[in-house]
Protein backbone atom coordinates (compact mmCIF):
# COMPACT_ATOMS: atom_id res chain seq x y z
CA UNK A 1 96.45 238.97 60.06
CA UNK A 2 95.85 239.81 63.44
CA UNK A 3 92.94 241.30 65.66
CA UNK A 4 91.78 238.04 66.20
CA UNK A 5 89.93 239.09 69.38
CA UNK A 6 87.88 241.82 70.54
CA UNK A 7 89.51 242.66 73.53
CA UNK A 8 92.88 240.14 74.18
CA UNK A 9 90.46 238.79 76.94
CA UNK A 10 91.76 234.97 78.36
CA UNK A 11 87.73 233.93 77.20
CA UNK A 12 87.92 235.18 73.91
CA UNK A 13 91.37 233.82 73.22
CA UNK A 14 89.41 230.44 74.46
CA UNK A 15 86.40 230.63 72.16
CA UNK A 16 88.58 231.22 69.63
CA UNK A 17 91.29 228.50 70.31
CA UNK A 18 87.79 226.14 70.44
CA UNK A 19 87.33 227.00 66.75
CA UNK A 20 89.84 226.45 65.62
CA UNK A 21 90.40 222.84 67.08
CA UNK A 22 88.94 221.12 64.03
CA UNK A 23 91.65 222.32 61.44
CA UNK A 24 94.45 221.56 64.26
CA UNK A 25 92.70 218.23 64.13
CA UNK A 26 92.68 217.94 60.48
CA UNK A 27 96.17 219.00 60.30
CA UNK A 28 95.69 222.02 58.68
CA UNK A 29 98.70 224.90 57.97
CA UNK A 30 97.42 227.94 60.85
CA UNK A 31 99.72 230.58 61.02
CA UNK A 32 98.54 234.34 62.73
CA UNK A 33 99.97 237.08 63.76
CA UNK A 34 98.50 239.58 66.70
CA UNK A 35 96.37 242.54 66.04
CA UNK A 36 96.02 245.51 68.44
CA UNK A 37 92.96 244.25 69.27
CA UNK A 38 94.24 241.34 70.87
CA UNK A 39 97.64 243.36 72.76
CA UNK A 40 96.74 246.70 73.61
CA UNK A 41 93.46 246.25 76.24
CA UNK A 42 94.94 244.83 79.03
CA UNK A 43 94.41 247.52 81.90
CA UNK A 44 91.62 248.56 80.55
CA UNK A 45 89.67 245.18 80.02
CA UNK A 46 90.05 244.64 83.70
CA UNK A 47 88.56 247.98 84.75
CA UNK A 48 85.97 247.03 82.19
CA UNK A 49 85.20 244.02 83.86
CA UNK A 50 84.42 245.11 86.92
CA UNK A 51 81.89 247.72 85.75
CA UNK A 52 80.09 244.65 84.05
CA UNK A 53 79.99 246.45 80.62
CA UNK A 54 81.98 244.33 78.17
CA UNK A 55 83.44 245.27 74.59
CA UNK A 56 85.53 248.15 73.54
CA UNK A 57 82.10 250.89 74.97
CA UNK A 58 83.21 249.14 78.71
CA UNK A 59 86.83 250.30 77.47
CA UNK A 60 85.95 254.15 77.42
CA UNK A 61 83.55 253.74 80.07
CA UNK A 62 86.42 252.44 82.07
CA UNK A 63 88.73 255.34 81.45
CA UNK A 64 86.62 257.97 82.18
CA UNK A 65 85.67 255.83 86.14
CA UNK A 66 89.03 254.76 86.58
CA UNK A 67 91.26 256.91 85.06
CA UNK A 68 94.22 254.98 86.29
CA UNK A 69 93.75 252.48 83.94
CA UNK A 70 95.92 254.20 81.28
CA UNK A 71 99.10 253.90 81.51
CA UNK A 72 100.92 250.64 80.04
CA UNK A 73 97.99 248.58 78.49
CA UNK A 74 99.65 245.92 76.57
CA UNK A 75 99.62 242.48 77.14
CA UNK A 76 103.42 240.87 78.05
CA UNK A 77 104.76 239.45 74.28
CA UNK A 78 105.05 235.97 75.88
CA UNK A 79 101.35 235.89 76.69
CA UNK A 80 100.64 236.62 72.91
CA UNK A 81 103.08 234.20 71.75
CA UNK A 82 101.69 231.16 73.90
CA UNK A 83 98.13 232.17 72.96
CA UNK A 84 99.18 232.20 69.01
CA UNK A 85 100.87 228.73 69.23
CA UNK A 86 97.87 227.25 71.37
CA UNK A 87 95.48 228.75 68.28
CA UNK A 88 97.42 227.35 65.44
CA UNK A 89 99.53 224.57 66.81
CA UNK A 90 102.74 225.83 66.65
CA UNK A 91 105.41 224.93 69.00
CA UNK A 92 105.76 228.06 71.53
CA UNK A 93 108.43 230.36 70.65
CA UNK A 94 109.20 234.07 70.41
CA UNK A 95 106.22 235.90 69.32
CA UNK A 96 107.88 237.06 66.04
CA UNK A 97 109.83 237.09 63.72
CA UNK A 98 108.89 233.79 63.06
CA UNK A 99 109.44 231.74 59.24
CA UNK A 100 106.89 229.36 58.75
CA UNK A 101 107.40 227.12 55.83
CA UNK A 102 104.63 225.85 53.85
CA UNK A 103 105.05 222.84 52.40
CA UNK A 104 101.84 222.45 50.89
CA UNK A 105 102.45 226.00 48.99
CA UNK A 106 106.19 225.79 48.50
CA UNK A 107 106.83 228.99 50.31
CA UNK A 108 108.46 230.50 53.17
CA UNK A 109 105.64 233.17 55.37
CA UNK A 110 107.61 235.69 57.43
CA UNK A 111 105.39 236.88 60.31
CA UNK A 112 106.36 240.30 61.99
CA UNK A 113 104.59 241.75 65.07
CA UNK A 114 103.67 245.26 63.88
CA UNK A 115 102.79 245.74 68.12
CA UNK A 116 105.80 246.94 69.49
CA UNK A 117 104.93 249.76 70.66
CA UNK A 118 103.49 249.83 73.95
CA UNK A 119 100.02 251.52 74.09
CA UNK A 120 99.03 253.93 77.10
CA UNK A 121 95.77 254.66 76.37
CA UNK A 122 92.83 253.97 73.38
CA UNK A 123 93.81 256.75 71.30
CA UNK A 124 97.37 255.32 71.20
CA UNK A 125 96.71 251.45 71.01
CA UNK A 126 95.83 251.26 67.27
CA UNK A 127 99.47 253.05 66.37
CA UNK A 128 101.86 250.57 64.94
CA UNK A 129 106.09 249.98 65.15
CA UNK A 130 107.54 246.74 64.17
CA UNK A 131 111.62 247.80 65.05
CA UNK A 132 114.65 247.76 63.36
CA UNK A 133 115.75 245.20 66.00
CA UNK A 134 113.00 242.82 64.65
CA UNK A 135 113.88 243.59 61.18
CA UNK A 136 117.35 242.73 61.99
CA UNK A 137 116.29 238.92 63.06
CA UNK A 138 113.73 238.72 60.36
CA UNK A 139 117.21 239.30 58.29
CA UNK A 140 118.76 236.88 60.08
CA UNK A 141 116.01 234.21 59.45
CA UNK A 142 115.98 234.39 56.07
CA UNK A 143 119.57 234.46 55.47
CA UNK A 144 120.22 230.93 57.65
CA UNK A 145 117.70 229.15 55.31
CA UNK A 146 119.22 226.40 53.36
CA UNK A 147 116.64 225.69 50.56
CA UNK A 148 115.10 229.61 50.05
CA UNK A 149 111.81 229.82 49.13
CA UNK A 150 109.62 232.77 47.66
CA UNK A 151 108.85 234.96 50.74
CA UNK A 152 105.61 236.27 51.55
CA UNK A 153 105.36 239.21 54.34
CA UNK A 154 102.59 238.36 57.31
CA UNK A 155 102.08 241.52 59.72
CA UNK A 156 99.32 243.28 61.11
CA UNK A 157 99.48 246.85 60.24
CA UNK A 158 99.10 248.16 56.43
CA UNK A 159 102.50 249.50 55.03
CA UNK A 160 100.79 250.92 52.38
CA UNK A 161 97.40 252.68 52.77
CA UNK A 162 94.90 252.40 50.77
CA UNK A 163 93.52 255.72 49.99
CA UNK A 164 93.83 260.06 51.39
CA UNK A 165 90.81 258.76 53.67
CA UNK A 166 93.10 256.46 55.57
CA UNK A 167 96.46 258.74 54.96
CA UNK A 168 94.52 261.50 57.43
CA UNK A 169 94.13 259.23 60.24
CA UNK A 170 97.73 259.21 61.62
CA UNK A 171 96.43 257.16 64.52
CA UNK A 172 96.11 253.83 62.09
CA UNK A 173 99.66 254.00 60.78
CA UNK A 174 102.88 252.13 61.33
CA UNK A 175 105.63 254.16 62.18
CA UNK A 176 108.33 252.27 60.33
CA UNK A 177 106.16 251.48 57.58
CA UNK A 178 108.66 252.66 55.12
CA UNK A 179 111.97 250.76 56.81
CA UNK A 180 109.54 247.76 56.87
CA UNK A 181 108.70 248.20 53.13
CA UNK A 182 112.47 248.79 52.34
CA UNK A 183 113.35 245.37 54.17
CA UNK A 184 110.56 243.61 51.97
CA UNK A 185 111.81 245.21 48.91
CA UNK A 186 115.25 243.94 49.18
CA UNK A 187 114.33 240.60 50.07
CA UNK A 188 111.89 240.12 47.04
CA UNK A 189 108.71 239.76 48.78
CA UNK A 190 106.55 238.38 46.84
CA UNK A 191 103.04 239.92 48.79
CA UNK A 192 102.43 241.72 51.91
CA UNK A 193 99.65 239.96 53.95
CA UNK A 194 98.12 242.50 56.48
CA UNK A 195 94.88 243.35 58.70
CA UNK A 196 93.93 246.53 60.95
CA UNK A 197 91.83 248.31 58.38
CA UNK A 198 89.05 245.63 58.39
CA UNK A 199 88.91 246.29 54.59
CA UNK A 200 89.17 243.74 51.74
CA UNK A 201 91.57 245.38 49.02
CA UNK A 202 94.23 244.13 46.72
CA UNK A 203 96.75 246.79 46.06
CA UNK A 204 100.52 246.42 44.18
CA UNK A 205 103.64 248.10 45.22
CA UNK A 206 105.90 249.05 42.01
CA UNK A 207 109.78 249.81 42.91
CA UNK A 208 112.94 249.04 41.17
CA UNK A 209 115.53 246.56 42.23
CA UNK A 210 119.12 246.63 42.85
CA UNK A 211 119.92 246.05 38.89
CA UNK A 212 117.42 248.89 37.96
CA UNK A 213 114.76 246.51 37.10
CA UNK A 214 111.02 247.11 37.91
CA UNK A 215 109.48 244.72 40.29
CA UNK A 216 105.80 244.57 41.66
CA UNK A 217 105.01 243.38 45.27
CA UNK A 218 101.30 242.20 45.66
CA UNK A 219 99.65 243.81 48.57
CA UNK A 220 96.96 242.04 49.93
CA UNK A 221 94.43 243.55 53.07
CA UNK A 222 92.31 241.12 55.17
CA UNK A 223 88.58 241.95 56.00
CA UNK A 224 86.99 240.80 58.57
């Protein structure tokens, strides 16, 4: 559920892609979705670099020596989608929405990039937006399927925090977490599958349907 990297760095994406070679090999269902970990260093990992001090204290380091390395920091979306296919196998397409259908689980996984808004420095790059425009082709995806499945919801950013601790830090939120939420509602998600917080939780989302019935949506947050 995304930050599957440190830094987004062509070497880590590497190591990582190394890793997971023997559950390509064994045919295993991968599916991931980008964290801001792995979009939003870009400029700076560079200037990091070339100071020789690696990892997100090279980041901050960087910015106060080379102050020009804010500005646009994310990595171009194609560069994340090739890197997700060459992890998990997937034929390169757009980075997201994508449907991946399991056949092993009987289900349908909708993966959203929750990264789509650009970063321009570190105390922006952990803010997320997924877009009503991606919403819209998510729509369209699951409305061309010919044999529906139960949906589950794959995206980076929580739509639903966890506690006030994580309600005061603004900086960790997705914008459209509510439109995002709305679009899962109506489609009958059955769970939310997301990342960023770096805490294992299960959490359940009550609302009411269209016929005035009460439905729960599992919410499940991936530790790392």
């Amino acid at each position: 559920a995304g930050d599957l990297t440190d830094t987004g760095s062509s070497e880590a994406w590497r190591r990582l892609s190394e890793r997971f070679r023997p559950w390509r090999a064994q045919g295993v269902e991968l599916m991931a979705v980008a964290g801001n970990h792995d979009v939003h260093y870009r400029r700076l990992e560079v200037a990091a670099e070339r100071l020789g001090v690696p990892g997100v204290g090279g980041y901050f380091k960087a910015l106060v020596s080379h102050p020009s390395s804010a500005g646009i920091c994310s990595h171009p979306n194609d560069r994340t989608a090739r890197r997700l296919a060459r992890l998990t196998g997937e034929a390169p397409t757009s980075l997201a929405p994508r449907l991946r259908r399991s056949a092993r689980l009987g289900a349908d996984f909708l993966l959203l990039d929750s990264n789509q808004r650009p970063s321009h420095s570190p105390a922006s790059q952990a803010i997320g937006f997924v877009g009503a425009e991606q919403l819209a082709e998510a729509q369209r995806l699951l409305d061309s399927r010919q044999d529906p499945r139960p949906v589950y919801l794959v995206l980076h950013h929580h739509l639903l925090p966890p506690g006030p601790a994580v309600r005061e830090q603004p900086f960790l939120t997705c914008l459209d977490a509510p439109e995002v939420l709305r679009f899962a509602e109506s489609n009958r998600v059955e769970a939310v599958f997301h990342g960023h917080l770096h805490m294992p939780y299960l959490a359940h989302h009550v609302y009411t349907d269209e016929a005035g019935r009460p439905r729960r949506m599992h919410v499940v947050s991936c530790g790392s």
